[in-house]
C-alpha atoms as a PDB file:
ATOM      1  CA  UNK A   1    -219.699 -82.237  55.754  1.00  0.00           C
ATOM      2  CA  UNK A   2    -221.232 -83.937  52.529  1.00  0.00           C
ATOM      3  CA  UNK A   3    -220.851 -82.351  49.402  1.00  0.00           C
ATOM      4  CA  UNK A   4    -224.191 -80.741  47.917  1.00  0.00           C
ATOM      5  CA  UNK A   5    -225.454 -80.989  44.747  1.00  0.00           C
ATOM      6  CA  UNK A   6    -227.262 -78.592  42.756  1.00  0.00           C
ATOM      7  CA  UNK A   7    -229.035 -79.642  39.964  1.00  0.00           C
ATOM      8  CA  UNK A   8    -230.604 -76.836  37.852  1.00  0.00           C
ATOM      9  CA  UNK A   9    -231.558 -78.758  34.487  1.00  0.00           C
ATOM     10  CA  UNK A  10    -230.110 -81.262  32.011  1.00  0.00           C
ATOM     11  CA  UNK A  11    -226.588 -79.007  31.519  1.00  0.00           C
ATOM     12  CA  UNK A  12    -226.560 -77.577  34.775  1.00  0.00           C
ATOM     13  CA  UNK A  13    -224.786 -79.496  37.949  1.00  0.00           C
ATOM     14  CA  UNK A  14    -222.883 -77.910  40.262  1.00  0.00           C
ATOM     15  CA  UNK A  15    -221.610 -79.469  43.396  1.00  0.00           C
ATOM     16  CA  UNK A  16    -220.396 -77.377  46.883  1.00  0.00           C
ATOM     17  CA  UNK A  17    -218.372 -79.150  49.146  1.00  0.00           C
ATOM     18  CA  UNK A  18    -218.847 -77.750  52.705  1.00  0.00           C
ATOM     19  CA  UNK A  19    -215.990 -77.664  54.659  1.00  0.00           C
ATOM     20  CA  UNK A  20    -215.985 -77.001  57.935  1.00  0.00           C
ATOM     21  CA  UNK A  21    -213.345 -74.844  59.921  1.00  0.00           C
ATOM     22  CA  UNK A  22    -212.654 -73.372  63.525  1.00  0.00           C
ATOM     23  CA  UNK A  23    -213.861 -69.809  64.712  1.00  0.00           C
ATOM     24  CA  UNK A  24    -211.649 -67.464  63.982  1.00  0.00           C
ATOM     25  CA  UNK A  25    -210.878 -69.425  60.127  1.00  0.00           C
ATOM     26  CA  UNK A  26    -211.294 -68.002  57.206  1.00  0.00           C
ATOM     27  CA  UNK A  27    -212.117 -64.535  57.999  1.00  0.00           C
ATOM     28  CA  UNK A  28    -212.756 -61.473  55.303  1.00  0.00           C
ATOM     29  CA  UNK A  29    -211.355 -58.295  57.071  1.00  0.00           C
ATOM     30  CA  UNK A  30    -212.581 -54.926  55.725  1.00  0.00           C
ATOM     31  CA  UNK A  31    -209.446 -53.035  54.869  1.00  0.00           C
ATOM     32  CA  UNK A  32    -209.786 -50.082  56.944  1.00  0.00           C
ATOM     33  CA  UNK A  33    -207.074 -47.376  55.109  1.00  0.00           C
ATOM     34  CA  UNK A  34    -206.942 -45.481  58.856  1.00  0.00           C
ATOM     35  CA  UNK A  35    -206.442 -47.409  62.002  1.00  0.00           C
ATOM     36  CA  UNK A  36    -209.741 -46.542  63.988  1.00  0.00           C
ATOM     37  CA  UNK A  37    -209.217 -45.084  67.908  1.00  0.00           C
ATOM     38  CA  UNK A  38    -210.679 -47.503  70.258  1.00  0.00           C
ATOM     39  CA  UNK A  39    -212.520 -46.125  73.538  1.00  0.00           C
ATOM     40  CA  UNK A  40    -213.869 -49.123  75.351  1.00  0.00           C
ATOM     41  CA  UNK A  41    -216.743 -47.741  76.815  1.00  0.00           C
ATOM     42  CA  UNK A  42    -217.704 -48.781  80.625  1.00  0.00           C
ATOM     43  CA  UNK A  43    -220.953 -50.951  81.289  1.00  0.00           C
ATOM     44  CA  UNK A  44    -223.166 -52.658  79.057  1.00  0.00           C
ATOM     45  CA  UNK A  45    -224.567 -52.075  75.550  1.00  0.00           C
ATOM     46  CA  UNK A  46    -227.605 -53.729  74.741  1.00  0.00           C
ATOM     47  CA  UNK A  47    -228.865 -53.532  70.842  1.00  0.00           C
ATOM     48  CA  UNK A  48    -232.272 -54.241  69.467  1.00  0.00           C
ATOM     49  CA  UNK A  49    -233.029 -55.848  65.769  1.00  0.00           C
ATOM     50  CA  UNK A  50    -236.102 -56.793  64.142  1.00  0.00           C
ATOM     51  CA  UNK A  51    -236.328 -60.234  62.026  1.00  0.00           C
ATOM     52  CA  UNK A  52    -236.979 -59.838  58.568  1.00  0.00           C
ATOM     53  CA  UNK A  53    -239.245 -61.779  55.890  1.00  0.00           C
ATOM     54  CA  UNK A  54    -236.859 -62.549  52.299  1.00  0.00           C
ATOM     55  CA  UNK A  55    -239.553 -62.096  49.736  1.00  0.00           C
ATOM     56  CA  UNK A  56    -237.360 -63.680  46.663  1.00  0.00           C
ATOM     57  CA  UNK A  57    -233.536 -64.324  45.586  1.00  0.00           C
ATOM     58  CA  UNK A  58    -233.682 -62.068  42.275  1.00  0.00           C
ATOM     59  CA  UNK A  59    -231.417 -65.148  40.798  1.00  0.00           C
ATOM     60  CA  UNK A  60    -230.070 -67.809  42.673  1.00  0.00           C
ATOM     61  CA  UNK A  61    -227.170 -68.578  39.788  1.00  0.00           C
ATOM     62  CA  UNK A  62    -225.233 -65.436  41.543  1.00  0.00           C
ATOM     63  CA  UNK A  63    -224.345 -66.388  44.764  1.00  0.00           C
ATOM     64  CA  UNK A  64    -222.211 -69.644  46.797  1.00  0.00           C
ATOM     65  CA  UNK A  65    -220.864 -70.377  49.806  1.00  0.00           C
ATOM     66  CA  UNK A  66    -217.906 -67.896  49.448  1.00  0.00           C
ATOM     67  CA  UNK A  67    -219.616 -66.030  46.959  1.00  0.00           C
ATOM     68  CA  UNK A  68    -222.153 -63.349  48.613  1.00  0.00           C
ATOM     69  CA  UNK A  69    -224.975 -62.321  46.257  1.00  0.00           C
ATOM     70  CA  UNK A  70    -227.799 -62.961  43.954  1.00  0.00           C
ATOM     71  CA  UNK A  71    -229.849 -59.905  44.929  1.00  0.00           C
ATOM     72  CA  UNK A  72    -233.291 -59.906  46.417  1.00  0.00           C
ATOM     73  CA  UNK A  73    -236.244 -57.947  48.211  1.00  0.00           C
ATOM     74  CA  UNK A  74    -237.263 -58.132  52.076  1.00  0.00           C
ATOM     75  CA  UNK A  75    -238.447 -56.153  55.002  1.00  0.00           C
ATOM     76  CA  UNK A  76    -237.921 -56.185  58.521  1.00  0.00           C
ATOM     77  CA  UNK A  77    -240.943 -57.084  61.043  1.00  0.00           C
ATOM     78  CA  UNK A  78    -241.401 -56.327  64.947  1.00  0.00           C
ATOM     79  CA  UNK A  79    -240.133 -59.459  66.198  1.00  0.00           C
ATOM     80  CA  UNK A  80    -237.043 -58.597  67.911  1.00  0.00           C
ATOM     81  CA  UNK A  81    -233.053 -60.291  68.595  1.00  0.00           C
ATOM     82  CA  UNK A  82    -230.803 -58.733  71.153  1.00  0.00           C
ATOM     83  CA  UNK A  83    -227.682 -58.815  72.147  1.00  0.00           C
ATOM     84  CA  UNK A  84    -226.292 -57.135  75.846  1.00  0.00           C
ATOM     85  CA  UNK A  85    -222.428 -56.498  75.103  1.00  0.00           C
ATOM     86  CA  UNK A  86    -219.377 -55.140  77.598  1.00  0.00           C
ATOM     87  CA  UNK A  87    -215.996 -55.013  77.311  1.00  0.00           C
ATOM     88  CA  UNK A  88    -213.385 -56.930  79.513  1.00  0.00           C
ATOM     89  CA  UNK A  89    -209.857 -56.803  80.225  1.00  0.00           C
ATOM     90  CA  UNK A  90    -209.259 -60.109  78.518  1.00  0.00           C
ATOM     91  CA  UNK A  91    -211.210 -63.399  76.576  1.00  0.00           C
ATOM     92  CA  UNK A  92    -214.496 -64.006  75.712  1.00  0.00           C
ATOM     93  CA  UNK A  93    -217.439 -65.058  77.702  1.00  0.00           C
ATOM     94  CA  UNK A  94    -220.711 -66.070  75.472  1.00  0.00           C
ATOM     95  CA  UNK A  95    -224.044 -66.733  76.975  1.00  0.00           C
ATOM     96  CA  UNK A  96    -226.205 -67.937  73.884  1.00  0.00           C
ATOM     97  CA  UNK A  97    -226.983 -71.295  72.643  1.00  0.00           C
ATOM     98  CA  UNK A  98    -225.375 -71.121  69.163  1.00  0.00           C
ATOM     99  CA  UNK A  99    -221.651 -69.914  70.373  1.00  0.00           C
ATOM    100  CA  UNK A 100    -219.630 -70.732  67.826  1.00  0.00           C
ATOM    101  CA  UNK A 101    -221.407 -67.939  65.290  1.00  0.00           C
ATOM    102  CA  UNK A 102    -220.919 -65.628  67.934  1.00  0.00           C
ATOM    103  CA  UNK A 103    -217.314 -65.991  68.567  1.00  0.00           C
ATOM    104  CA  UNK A 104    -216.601 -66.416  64.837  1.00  0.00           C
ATOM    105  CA  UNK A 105    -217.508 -62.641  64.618  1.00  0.00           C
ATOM    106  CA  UNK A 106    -215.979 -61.528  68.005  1.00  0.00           C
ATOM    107  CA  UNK A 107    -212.487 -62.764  66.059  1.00  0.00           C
ATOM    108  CA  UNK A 108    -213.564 -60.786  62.632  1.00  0.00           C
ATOM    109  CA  UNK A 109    -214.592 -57.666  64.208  1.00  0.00           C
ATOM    110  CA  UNK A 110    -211.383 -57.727  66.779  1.00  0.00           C
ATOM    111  CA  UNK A 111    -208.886 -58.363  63.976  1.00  0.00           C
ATOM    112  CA  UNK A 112    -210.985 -55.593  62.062  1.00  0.00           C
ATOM    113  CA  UNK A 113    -210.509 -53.356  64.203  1.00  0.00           C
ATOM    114  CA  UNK A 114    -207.318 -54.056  66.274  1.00  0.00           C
ATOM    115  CA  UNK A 115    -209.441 -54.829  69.173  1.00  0.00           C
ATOM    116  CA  UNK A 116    -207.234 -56.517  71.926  1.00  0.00           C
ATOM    117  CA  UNK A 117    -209.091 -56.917  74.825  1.00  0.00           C
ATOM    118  CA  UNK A 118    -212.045 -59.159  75.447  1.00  0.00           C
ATOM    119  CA  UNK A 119    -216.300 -59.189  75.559  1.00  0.00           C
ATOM    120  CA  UNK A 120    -218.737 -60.508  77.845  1.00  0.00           C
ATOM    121  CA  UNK A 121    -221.801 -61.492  75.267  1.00  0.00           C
ATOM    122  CA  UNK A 122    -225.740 -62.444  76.624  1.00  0.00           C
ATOM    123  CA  UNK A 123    -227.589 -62.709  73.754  1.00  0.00           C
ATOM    124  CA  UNK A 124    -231.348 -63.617  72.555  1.00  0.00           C
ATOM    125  CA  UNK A 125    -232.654 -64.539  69.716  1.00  0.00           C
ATOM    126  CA  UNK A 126    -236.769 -65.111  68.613  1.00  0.00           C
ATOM    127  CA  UNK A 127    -236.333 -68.116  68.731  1.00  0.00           C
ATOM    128  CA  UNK A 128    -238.548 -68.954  65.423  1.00  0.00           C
ATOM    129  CA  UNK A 129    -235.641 -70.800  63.831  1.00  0.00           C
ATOM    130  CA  UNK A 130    -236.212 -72.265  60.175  1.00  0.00           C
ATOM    131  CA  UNK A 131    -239.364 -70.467  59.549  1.00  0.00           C
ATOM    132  CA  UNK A 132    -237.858 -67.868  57.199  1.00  0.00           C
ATOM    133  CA  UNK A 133    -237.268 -64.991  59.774  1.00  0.00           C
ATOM    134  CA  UNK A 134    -233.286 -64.656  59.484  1.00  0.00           C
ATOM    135  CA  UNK A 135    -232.489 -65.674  63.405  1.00  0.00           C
ATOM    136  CA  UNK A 136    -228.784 -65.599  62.563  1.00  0.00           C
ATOM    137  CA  UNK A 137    -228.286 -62.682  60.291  1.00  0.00           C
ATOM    138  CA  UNK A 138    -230.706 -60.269  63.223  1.00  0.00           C
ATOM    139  CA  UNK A 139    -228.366 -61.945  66.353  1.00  0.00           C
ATOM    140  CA  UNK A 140    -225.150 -61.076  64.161  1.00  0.00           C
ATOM    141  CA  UNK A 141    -226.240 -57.618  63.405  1.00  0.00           C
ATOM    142  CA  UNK A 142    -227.025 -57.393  67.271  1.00  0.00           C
ATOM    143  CA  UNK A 143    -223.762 -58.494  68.369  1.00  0.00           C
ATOM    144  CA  UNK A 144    -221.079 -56.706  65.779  1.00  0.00           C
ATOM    145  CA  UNK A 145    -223.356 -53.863  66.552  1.00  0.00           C
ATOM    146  CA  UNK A 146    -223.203 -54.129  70.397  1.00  0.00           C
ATOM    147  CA  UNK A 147    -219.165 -54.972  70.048  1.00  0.00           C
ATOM    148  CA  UNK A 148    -218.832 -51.846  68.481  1.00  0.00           C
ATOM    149  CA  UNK A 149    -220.411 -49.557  70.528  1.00  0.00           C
ATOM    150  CA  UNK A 150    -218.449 -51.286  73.334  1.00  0.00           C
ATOM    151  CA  UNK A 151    -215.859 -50.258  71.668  1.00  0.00           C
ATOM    152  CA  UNK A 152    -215.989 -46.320  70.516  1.00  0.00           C
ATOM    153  CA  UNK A 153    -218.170 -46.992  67.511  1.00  0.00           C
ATOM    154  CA  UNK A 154    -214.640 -46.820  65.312  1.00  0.00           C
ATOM    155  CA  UNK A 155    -217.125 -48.493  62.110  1.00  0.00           C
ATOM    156  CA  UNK A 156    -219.876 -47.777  60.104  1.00  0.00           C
ATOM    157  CA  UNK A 157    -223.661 -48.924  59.974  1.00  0.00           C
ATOM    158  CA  UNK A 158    -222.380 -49.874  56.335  1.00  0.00           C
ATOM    159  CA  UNK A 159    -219.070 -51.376  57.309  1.00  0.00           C
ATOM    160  CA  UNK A 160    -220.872 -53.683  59.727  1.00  0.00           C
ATOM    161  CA  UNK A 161    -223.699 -54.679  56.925  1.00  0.00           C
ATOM    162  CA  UNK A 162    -220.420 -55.933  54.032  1.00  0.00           C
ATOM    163  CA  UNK A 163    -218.576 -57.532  57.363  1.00  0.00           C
ATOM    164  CA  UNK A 164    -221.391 -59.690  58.521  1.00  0.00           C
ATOM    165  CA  UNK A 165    -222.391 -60.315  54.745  1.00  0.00           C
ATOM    166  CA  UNK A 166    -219.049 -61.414  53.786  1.00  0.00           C
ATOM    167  CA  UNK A 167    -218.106 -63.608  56.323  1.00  0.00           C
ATOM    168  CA  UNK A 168    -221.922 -64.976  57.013  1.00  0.00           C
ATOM    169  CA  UNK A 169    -221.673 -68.523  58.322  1.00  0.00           C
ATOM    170  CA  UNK A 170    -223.680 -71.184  60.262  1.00  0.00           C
ATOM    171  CA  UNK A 171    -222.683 -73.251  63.163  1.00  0.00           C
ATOM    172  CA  UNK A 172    -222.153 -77.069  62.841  1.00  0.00           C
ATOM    173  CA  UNK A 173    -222.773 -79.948  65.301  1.00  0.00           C
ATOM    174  CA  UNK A 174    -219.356 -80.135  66.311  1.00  0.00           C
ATOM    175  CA  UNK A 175    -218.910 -76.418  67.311  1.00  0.00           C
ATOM    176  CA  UNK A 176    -216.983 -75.599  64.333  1.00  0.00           C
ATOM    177  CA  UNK A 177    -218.733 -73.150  61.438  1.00  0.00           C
ATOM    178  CA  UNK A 178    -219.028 -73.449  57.509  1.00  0.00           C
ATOM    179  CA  UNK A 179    -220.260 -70.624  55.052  1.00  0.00           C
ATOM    180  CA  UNK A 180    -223.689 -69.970  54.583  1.00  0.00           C
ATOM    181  CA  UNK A 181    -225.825 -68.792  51.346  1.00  0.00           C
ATOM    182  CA  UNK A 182    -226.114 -65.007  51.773  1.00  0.00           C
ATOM    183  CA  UNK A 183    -227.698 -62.342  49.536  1.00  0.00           C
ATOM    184  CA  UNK A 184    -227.404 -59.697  52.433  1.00  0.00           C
ATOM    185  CA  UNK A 185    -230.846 -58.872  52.668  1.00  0.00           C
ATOM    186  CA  UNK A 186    -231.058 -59.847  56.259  1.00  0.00           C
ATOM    187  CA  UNK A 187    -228.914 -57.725  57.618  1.00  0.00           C
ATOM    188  CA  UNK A 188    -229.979 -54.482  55.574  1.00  0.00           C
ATOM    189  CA  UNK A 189    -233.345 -54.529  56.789  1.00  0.00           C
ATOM    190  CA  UNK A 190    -232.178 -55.315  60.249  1.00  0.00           C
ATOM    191  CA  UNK A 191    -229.910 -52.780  60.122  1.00  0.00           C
ATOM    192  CA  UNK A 192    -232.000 -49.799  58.361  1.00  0.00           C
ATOM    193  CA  UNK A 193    -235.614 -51.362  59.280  1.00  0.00           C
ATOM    194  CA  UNK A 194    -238.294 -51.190  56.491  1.00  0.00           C
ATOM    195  CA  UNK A 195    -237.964 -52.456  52.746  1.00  0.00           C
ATOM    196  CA  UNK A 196    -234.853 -53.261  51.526  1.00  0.00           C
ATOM    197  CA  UNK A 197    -233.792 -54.324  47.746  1.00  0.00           C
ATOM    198  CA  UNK A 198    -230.529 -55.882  47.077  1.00  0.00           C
ATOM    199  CA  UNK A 199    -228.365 -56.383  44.036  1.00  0.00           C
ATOM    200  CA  UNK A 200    -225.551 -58.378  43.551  1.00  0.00           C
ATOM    201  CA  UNK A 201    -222.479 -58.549  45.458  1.00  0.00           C
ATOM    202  CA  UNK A 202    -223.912 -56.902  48.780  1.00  0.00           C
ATOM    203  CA  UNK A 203    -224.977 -53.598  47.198  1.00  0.00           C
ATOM    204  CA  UNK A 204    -228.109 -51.914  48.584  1.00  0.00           C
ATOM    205  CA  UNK A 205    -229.942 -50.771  45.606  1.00  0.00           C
ATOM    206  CA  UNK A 206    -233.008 -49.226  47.386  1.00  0.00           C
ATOM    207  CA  UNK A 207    -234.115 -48.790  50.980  1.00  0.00           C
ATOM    208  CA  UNK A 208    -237.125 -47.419  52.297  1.00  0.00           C
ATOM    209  CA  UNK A 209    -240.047 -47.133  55.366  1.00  0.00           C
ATOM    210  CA  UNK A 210    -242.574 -50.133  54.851  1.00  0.00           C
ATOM    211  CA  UNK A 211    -245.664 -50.695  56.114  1.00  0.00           C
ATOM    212  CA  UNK A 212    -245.451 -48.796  59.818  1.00  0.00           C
ATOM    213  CA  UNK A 213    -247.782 -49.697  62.099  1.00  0.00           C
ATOM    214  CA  UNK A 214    -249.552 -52.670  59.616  1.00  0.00           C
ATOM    215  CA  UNK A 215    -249.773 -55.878  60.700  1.00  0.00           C
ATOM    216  CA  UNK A 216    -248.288 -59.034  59.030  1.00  0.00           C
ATOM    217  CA  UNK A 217    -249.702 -62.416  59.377  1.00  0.00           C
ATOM    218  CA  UNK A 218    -247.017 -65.393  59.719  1.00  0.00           C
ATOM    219  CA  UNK A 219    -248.652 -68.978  59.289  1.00  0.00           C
ATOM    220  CA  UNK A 220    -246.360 -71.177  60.998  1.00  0.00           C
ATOM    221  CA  UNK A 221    -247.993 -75.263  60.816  1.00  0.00           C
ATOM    222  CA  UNK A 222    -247.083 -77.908  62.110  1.00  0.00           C
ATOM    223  CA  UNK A 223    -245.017 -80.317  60.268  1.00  0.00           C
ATOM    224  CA  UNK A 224    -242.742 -83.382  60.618  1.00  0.00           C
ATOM    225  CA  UNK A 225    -240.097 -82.031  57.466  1.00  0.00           C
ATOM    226  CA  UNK A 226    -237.694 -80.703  57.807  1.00  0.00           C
ATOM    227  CA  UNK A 227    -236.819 -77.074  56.133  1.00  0.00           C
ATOM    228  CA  UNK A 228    -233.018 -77.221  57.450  1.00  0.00           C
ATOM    229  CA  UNK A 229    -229.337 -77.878  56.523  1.00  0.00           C
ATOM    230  CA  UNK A 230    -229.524 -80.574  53.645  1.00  0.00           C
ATOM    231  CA  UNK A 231    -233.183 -80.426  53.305  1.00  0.00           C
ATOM    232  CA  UNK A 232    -233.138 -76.510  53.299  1.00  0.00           C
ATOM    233  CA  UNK A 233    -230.242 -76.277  50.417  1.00  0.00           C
ATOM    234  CA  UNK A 234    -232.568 -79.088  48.339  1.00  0.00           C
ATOM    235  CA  UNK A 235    -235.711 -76.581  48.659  1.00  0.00           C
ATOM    236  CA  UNK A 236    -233.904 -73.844  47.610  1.00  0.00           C
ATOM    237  CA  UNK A 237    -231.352 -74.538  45.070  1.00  0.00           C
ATOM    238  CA  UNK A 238    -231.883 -77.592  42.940  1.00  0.00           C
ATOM    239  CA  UNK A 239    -235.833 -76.142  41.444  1.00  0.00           C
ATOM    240  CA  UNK A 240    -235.181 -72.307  42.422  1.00  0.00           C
ATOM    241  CA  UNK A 241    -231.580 -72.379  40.120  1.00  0.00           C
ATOM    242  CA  UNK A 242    -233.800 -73.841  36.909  1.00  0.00           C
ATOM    243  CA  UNK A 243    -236.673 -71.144  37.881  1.00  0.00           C
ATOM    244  CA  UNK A 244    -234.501 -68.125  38.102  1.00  0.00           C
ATOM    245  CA  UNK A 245    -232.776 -68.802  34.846  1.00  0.00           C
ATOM    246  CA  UNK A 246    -236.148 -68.853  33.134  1.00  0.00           C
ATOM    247  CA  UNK A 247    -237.540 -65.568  35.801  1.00  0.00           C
ATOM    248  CA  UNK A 248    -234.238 -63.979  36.450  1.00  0.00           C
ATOM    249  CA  UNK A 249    -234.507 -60.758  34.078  1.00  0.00           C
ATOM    250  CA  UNK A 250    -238.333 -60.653  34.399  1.00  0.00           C
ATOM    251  CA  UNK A 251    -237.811 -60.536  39.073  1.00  0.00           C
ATOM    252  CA  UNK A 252    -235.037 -57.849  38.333  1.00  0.00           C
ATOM    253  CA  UNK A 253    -237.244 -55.263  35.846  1.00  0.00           C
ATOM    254  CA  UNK A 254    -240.314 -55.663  38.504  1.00  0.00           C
ATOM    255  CA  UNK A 255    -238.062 -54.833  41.340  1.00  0.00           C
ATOM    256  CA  UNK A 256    -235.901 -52.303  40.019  1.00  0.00           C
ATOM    257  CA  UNK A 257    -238.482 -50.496  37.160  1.00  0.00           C
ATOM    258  CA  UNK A 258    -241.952 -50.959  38.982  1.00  0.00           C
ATOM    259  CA  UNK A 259    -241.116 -51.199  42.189  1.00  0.00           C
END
């Protein structure tokens, strides 16, 4: 993977270096203080989440690749992921096109947990990818979600929002998975539907119904450039960086005084 650049102004470069690694690599375990009971539950669970629109980073200096954070506002919409889950005796089995994500988080929440056994995964997403509607962070809240109902439900709807936020990551070409950008917004508002504000480090400042039953207008055009991987981390970083030292205290007052 090349190394990216960020360049924010005249004093400010910083460079990532992507690297890579198998599922299963580089996993952040919660630190559960009691051992959950597992009670793998016959048949199939099957969980629902909605897609969610990021309105703004509140300051894109606060967050990495291994660093989750930087704040930020969005709300979830009525355009749906889901994920069909069941338990099985032994190893994995997953039917969706962007595995390795999947069975990234089938090793975190098993280790989490102290899950031995295996899952048998279907999942769907909207299939809207790289238009700003969070595929990955809806499918991952479908599937952690579905594995742990499977399971006996031994975690939280919290536990599962810092898991998937601190281990977020995107798949590569060659099946393996690298650490994504992540301000956690995603999967708050999939999880708890409606508006949800973020501040730094994963912390849910402020959640609340939105906008029931209103419709919201996505423009989606046609367009030969593309808004992914390199091109994506260009957009956002090297102009938004420079913007949000200049905006950063101005977004966070708005958000958290007038909101």
């Amino acid at each position: 993977m090349p190394t990216m650049k960020i360049r924010g102004g005249d004093l400010d470069l910083v460079e990532y270096e992507f690297s890579p690694f198998a599922p299963g690599e580089q996993m952040q375990i919660l630190d559960l203080k009691n051992p959950p009971a597992l009670v793998p539950q016959a048949g199939t669970v099957t969980v629902t989440t909605p897609a969610r629109i990021h309105l703004s980073v509140l300051d894109m200096n606060r967050f990495a690749p291994d660093h989750p954070g930087g704040g930020g506002i969005g709300f979830a919409l009525s355009v749906y992921c889901s994920a069909a889950v069941s338990c099985t005796d032994k190893g994995t089995a997953i039917h969706y096109s962007r595995e390795p994500i999947i069975r990234h988080f089938v090793e975190i929440f098993s280790k989490t947990v102290g899950y031995t056994g295996g899952f048998r995964i279907s999942a769907k997403d909207h299939e809207l990818k790289h238009v700003g509607l969070g595929s990955t962070g809806s499918i991952l809240v479908s599937v952690v979600h579905g594995m742990n109902a499977a399971v006996g439900s031994p975690l939280s709807e919290e536990q599962i929002r810092l898991l998937i936020g601190n281990n977020y990551v995107e798949e590569t070409a060659d099946g393996r998975v690298t650490r994504g950008f992540e301000t956690g917004v995603g999967p708050a508002a999939a999880t708890y539907g409606g508006m949800a504000v973020m501040g730094d480090e994963l912390s849910l400042v402020c959640h609340h119904p939105f906008a029931e039953g209103k419709n919201v207008f996505i423009v989606i055009p046609p367009t030969d450039v593309s808004s992914a991987g390199e091109h994506e981390f260009d957009l956002l970083m090297n102009r938004a960086r420079n913007l949000d030292y200049r905006d950063r205290e101005l977004k966070a007052y708005l958000l958290l005084m007038d909101f």
